[in-house]
Protein backbone atom coordinates (compact mmCIF):
# COMPACT_ATOMS: atom_id res chain seq x y z
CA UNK A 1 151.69 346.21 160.68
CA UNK A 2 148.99 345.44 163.41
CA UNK A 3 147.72 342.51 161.79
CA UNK A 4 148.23 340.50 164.94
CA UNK A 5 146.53 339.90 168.38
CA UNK A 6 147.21 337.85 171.47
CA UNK A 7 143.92 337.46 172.98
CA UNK A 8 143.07 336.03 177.18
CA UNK A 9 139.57 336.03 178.35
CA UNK A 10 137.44 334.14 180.07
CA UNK A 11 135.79 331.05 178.04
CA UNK A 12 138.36 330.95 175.45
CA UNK A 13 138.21 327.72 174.11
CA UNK A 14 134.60 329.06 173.15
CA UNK A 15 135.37 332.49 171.49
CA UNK A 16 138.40 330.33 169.74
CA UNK A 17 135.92 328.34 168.28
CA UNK A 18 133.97 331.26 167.10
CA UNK A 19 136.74 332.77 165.60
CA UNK A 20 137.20 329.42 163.55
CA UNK A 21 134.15 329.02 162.27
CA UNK A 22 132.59 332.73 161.92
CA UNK A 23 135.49 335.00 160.98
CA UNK A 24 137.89 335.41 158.58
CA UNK A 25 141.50 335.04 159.74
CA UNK A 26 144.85 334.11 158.15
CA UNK A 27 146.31 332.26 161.27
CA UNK A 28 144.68 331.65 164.68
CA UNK A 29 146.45 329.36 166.90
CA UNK A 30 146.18 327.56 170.35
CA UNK A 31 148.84 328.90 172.11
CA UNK A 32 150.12 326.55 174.97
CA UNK A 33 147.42 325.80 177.26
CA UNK A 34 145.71 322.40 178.14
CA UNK A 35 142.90 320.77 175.61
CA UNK A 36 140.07 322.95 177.63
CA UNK A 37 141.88 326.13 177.34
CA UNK A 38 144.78 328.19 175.62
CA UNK A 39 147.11 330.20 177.61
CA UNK A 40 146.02 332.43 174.82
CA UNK A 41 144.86 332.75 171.46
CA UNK A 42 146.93 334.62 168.77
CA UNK A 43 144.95 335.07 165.79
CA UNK A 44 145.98 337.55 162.22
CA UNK A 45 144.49 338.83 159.59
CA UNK A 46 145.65 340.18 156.56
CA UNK A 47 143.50 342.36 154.01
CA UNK A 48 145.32 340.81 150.82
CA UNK A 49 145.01 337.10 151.52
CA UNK A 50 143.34 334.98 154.66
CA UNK A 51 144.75 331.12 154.70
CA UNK A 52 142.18 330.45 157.31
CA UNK A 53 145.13 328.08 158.75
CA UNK A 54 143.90 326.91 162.40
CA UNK A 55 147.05 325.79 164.55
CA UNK A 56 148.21 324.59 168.19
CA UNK A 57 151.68 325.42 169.69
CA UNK A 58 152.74 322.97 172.66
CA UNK A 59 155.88 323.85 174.99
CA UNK A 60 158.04 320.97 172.76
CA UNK A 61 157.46 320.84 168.94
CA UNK A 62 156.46 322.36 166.15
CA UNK A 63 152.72 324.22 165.59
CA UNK A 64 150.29 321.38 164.39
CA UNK A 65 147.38 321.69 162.37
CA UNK A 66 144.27 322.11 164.62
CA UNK A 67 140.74 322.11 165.03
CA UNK A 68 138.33 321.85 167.51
């Protein structure tokens, strides 16, 4: 449906944090990556309902709630 992106650009931890606290979203997630920067950032949207739900995905385990 295109309600998806994978995002990688420079100074992503910031524009992650953007994303988190300026935009609506239904998922945006930390993909991989160390704690000062994703390999990228997949974020979704979806015009009939935005859970806003902020996650991390390491290489072992399950997504996490996240925030940063």
């Amino acid at each position: 449906y295109g309600q998806a992106a994978d995002i990688t650009l420079e100074n992503m931890k910031e524009v992650f944090k953007y994303i988190q606290d300026n935009l609506e979203f239904d998922q945006l997630i930390w993909e991989y990556g160390t704690d000062e920067s994703p390999a990228w950032i997949h974020v979704s949207y979806s015009k009939d309902r935005n859970r806003k739900e902020v996650l991390r995905k390491y290489k072992i385990g399950p997504y996490k709630k996240f925030k940063i």
